[in-house]
PDB file of N, CA and C in Angstrom:
ATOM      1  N   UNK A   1       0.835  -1.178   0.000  1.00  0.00           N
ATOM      2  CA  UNK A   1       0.000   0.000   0.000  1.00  0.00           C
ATOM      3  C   UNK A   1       0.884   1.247   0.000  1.00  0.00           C
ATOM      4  N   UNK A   2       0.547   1.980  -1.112  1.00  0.00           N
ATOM      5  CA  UNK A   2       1.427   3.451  -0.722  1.00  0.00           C
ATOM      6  C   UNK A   2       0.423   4.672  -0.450  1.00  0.00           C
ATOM      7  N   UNK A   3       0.482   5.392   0.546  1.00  0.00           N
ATOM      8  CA  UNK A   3       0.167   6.955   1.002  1.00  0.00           C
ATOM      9  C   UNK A   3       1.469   7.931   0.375  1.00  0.00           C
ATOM     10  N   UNK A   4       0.465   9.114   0.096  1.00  0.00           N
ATOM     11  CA  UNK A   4       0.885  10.232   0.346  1.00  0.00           C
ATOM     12  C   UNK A   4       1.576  11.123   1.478  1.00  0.00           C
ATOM     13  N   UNK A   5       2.365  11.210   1.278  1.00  0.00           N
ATOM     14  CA  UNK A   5       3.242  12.128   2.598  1.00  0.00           C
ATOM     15  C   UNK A   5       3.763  13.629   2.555  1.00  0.00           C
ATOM     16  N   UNK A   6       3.470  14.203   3.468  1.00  0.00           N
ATOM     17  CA  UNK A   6       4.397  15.885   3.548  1.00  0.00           C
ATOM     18  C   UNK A   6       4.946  15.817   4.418  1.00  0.00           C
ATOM     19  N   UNK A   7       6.202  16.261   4.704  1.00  0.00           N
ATOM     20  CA  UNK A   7       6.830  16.555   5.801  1.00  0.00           C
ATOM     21  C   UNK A   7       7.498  17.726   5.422  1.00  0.00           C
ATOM     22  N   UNK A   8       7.109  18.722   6.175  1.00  0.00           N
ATOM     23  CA  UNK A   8       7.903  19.920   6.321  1.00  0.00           C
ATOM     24  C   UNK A   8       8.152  20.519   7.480  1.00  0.00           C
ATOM     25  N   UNK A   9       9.287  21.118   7.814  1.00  0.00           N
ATOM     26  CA  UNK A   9       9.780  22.183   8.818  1.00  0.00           C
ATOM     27  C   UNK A   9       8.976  23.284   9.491  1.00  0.00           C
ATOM     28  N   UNK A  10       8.357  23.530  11.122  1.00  0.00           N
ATOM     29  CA  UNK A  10       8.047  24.008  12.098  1.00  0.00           C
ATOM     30  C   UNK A  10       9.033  25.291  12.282  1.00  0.00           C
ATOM     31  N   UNK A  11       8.148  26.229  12.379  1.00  0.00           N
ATOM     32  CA  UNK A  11       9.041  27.467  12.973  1.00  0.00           C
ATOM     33  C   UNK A  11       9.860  27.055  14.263  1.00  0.00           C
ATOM     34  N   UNK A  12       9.592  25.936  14.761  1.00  0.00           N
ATOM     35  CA  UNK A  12      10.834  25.404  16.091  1.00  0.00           C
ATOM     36  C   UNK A  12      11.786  24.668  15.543  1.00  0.00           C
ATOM     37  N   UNK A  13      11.793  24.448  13.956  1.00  0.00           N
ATOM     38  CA  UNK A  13      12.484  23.085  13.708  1.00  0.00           C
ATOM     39  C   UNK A  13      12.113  21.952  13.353  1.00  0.00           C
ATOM     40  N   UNK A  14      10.978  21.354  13.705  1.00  0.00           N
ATOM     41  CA  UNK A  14      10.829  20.149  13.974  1.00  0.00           C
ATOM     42  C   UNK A  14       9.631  19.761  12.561  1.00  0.00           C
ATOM     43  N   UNK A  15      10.415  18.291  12.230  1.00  0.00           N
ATOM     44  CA  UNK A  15       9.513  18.003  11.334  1.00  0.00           C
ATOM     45  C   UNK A  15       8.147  17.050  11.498  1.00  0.00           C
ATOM     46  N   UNK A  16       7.027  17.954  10.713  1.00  0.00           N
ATOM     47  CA  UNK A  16       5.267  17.602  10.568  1.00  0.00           C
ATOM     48  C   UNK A  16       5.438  17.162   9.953  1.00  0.00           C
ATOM     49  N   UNK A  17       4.697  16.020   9.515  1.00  0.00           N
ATOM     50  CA  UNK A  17       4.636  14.936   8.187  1.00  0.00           C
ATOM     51  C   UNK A  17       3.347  14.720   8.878  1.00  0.00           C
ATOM     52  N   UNK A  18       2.200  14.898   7.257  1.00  0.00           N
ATOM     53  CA  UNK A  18       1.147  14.641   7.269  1.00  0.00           C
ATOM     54  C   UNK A  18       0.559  13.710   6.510  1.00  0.00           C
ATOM     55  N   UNK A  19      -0.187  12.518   6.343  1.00  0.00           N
ATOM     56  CA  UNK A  19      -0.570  11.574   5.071  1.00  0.00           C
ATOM     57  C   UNK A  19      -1.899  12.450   4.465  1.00  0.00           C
ATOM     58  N   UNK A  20      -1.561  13.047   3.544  1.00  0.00           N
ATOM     59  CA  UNK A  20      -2.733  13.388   2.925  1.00  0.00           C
ATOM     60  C   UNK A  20      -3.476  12.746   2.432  1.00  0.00           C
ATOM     61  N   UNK A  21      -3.767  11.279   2.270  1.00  0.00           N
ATOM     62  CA  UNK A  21      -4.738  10.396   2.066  1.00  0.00           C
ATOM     63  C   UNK A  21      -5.765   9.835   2.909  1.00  0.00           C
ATOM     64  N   UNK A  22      -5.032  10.230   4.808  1.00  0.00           N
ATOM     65  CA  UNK A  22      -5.848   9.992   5.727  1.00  0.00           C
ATOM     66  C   UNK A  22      -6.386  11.093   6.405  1.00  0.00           C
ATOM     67  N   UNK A  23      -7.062  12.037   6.005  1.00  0.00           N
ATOM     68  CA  UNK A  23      -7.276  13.118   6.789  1.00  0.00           C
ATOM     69  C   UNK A  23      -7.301  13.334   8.388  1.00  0.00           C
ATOM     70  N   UNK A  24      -6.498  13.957   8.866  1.00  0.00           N
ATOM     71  CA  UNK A  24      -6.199  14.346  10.019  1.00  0.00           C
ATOM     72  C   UNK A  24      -4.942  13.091  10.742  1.00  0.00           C
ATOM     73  N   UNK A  25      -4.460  12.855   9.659  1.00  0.00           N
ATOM     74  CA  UNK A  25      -3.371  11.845   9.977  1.00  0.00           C
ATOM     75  C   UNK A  25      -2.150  12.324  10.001  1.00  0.00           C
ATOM     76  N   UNK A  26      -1.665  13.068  11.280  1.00  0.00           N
ATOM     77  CA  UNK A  26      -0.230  13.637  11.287  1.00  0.00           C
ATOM     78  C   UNK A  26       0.168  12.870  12.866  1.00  0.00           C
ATOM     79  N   UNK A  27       2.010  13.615  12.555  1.00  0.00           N
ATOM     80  CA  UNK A  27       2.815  13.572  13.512  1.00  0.00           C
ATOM     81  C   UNK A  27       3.907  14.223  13.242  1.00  0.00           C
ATOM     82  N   UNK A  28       4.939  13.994  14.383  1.00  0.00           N
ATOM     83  CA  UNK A  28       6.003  15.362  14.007  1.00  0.00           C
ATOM     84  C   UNK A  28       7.283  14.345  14.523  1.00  0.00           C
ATOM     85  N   UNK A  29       8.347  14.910  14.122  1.00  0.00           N
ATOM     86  CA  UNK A  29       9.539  14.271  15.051  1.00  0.00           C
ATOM     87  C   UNK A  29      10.480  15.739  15.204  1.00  0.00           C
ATOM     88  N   UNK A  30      11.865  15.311  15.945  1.00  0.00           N
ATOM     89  CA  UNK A  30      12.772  16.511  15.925  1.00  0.00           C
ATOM     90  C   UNK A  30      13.483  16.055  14.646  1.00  0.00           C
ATOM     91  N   UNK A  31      13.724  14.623  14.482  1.00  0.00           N
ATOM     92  CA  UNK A  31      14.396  14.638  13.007  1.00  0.00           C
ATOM     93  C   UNK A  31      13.765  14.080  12.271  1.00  0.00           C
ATOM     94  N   UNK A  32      14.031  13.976  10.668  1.00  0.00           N
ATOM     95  CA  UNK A  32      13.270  13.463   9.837  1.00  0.00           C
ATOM     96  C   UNK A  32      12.844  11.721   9.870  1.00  0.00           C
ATOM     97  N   UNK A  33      14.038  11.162  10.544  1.00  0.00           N
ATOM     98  CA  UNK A  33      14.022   9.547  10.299  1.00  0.00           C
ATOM     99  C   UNK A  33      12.803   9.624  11.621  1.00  0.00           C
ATOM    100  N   UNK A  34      13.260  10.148  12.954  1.00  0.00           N
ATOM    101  CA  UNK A  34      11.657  10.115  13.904  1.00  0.00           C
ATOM    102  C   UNK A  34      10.291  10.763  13.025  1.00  0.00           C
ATOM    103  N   UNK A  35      10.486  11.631  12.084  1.00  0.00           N
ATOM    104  CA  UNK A  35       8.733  11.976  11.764  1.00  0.00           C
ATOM    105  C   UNK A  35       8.690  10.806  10.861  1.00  0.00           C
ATOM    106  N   UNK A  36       9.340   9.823  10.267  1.00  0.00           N
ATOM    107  CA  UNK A  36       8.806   9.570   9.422  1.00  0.00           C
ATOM    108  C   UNK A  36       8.612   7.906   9.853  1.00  0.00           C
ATOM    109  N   UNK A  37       8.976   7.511  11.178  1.00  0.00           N
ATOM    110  CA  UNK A  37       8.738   6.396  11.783  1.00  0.00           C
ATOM    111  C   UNK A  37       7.259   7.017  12.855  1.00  0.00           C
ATOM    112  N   UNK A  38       7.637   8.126  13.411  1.00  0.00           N
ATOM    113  CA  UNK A  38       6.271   8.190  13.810  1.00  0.00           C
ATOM    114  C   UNK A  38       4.808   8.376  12.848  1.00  0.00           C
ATOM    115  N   UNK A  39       5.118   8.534  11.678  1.00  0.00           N
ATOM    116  CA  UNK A  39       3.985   8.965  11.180  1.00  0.00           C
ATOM    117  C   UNK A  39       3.210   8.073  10.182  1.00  0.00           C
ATOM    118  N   UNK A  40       4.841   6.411  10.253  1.00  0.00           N
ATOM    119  CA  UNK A  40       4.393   4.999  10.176  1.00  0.00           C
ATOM    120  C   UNK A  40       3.019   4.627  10.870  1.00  0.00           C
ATOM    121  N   UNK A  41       3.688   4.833  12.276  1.00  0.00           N
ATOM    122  CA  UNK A  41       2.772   4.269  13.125  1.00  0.00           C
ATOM    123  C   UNK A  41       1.371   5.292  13.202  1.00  0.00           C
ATOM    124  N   UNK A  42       1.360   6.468  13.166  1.00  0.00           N
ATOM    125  CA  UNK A  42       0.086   7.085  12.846  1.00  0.00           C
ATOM    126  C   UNK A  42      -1.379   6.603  11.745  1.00  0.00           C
ATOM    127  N   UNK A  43      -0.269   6.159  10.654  1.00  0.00           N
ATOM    128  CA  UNK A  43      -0.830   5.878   9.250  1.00  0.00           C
ATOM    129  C   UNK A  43      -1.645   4.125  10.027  1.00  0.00           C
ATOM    130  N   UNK A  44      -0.481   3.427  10.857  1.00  0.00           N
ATOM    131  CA  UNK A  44      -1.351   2.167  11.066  1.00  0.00           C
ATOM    132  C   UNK A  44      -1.992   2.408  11.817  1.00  0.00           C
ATOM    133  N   UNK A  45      -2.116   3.221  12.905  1.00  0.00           N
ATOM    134  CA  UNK A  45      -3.224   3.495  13.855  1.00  0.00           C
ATOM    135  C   UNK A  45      -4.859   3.683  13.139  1.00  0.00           C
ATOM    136  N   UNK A  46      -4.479   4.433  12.424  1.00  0.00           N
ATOM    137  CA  UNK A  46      -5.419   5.047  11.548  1.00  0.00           C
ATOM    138  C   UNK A  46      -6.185   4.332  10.833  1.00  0.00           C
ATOM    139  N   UNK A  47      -5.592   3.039  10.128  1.00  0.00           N
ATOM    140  CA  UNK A  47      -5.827   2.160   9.404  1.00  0.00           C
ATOM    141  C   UNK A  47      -6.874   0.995  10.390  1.00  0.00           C
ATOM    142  N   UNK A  48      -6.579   0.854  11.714  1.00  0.00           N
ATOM    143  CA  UNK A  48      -6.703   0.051  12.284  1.00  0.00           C
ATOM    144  C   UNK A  48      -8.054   0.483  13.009  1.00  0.00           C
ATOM    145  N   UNK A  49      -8.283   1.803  13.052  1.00  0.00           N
ATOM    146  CA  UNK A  49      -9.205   2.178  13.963  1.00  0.00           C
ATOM    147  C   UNK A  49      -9.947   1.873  12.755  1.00  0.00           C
ATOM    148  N   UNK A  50     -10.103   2.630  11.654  1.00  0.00           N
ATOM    149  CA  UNK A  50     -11.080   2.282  10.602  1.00  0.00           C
ATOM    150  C   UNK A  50     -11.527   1.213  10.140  1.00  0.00           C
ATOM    151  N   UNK A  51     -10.878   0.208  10.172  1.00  0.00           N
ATOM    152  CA  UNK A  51     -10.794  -1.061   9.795  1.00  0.00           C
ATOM    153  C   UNK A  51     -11.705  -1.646  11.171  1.00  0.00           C
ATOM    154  N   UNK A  52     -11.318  -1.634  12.670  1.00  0.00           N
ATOM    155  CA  UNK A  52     -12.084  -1.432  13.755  1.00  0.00           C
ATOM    156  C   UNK A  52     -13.982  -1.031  13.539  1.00  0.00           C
ATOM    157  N   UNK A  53     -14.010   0.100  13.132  1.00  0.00           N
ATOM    158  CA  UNK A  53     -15.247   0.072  12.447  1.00  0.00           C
ATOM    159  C   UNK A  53     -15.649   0.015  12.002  1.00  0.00           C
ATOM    160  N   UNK A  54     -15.299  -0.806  10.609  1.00  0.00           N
ATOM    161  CA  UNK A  54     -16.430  -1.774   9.436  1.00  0.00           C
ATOM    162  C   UNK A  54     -16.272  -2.426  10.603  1.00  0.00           C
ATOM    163  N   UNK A  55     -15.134  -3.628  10.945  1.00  0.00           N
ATOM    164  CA  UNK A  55     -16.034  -4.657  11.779  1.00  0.00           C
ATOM    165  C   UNK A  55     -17.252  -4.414  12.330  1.00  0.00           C
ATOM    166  N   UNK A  56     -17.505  -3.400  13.064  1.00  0.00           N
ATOM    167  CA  UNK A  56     -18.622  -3.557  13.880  1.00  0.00           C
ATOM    168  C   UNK A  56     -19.800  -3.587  12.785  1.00  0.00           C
ATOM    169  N   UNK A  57     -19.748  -3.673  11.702  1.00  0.00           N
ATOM    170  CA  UNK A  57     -20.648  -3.456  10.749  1.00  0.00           C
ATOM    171  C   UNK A  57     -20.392  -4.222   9.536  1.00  0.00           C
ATOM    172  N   UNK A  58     -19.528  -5.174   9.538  1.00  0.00           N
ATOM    173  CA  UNK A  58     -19.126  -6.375   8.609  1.00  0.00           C
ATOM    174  C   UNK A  58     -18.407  -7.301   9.496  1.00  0.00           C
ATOM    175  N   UNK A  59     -18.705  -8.339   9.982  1.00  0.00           N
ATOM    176  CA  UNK A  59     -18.128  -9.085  11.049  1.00  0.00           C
ATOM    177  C   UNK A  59     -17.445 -10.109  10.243  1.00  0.00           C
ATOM    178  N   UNK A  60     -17.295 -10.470   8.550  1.00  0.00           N
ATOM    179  CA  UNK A  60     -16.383 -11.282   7.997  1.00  0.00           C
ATOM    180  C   UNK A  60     -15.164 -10.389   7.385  1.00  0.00           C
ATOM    181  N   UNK A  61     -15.076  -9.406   8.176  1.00  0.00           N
ATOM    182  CA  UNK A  61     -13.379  -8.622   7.661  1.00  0.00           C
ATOM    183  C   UNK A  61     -12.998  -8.811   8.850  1.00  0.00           C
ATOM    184  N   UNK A  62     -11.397  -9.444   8.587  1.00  0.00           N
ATOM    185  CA  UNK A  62     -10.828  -9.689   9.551  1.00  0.00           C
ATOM    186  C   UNK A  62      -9.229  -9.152   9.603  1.00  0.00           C
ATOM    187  N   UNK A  63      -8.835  -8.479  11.067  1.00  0.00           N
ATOM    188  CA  UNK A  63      -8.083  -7.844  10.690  1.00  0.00           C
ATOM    189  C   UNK A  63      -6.541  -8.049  10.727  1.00  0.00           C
ATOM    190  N   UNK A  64      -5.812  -7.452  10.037  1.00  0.00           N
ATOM    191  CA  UNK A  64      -4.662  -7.937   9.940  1.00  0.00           C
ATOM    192  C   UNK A  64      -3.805  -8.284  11.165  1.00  0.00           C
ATOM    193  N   UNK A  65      -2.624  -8.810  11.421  1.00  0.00           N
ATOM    194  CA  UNK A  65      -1.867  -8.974  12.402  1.00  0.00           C
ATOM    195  C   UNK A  65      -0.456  -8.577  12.074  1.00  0.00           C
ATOM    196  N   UNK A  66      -0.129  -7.908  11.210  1.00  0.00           N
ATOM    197  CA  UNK A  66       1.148  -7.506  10.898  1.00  0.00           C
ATOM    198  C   UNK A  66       1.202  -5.932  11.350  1.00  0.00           C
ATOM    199  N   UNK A  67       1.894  -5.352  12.115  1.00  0.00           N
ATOM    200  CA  UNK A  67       1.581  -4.067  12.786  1.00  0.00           C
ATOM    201  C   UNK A  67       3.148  -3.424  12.813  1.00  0.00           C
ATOM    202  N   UNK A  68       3.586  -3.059  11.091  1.00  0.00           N
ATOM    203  CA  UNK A  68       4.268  -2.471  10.722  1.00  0.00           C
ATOM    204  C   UNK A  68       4.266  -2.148   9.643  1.00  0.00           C
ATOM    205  N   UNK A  69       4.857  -0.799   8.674  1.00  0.00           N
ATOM    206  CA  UNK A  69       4.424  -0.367   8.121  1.00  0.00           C
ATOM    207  C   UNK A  69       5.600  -0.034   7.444  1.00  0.00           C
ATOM    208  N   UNK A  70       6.195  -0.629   6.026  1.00  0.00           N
ATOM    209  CA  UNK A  70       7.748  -0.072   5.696  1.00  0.00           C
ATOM    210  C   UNK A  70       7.435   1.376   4.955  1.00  0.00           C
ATOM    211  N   UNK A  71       9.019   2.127   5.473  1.00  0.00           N
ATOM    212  CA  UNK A  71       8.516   3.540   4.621  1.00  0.00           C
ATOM    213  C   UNK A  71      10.096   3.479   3.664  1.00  0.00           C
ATOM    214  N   UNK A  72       9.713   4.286   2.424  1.00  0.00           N
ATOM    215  CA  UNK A  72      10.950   4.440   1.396  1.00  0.00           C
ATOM    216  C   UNK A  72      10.930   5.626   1.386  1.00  0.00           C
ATOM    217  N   UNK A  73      11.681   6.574   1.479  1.00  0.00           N
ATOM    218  CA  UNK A  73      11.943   8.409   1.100  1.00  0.00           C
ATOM    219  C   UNK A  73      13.392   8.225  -0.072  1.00  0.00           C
ATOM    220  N   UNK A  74      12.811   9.218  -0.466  1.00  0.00           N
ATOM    221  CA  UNK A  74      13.891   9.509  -1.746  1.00  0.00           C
ATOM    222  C   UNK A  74      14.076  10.853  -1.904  1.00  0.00           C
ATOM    223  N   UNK A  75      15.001  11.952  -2.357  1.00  0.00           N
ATOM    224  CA  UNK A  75      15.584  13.061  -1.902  1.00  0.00           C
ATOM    225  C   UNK A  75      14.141  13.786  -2.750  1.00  0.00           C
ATOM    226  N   UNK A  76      13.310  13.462  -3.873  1.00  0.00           N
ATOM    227  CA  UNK A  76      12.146  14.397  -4.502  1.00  0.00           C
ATOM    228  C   UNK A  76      11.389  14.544  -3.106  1.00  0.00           C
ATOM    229  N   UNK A  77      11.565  14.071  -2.054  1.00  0.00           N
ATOM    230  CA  UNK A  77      10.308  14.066  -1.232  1.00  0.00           C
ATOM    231  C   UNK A  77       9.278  13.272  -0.931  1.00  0.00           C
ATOM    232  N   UNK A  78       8.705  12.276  -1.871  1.00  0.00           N
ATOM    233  CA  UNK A  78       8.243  11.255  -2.672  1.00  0.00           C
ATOM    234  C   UNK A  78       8.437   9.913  -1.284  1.00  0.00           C
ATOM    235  N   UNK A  79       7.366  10.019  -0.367  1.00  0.00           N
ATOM    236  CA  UNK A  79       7.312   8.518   0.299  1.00  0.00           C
ATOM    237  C   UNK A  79       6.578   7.836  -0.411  1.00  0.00           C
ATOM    238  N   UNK A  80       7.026   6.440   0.061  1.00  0.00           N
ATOM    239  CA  UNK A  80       6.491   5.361  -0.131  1.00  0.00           C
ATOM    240  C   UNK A  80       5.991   3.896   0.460  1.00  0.00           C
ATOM    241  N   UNK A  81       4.974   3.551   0.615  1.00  0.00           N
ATOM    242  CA  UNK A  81       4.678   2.207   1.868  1.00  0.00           C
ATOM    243  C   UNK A  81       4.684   1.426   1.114  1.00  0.00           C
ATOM    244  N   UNK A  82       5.204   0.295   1.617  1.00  0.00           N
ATOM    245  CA  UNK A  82       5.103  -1.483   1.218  1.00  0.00           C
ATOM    246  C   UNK A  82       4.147  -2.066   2.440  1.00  0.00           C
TER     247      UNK A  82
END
């Protein structure tokens, strides 16, 4: 699965990385390799809560058990999930 990602620089420094595919799906780190591991785990949170509620409303989706999320960055800016 690949998302969309921004990460840019805070008037303190610190980098926001947002998935623009999950609305209201951010996090920040002080360096780039922390925003962009925290904002792994944001993206699966996110995934999981949603996924959380079809179940309650499709009880034959069942949910995954793999609770990691690989990320690829490349100098365009350009993330990528496997």
């Amino acid at each position: 699965m690949q998302f969309n990602v921004v990460v840019e620089r805070d008037e303190d420094g610190r980098y926001v990385a947002e998935c623009l595919d999950l609305p209201g799906c951010l996090s920040e780190g002080e360096t780039l390799g922390e925003a962009l591991e925290n904002i792994s785990e944001a993206i699966l949170g996110c995934l999981k809560s949603r996924l959380k509620l079809l179940l309650e409303k499709q009880t034959w989706i069942e949910i995954p058990t793999e609770d990691k999320v690989s990320v690829q960055f490349d100098m365009s800016g350009a993330l990528r999930y496997a």
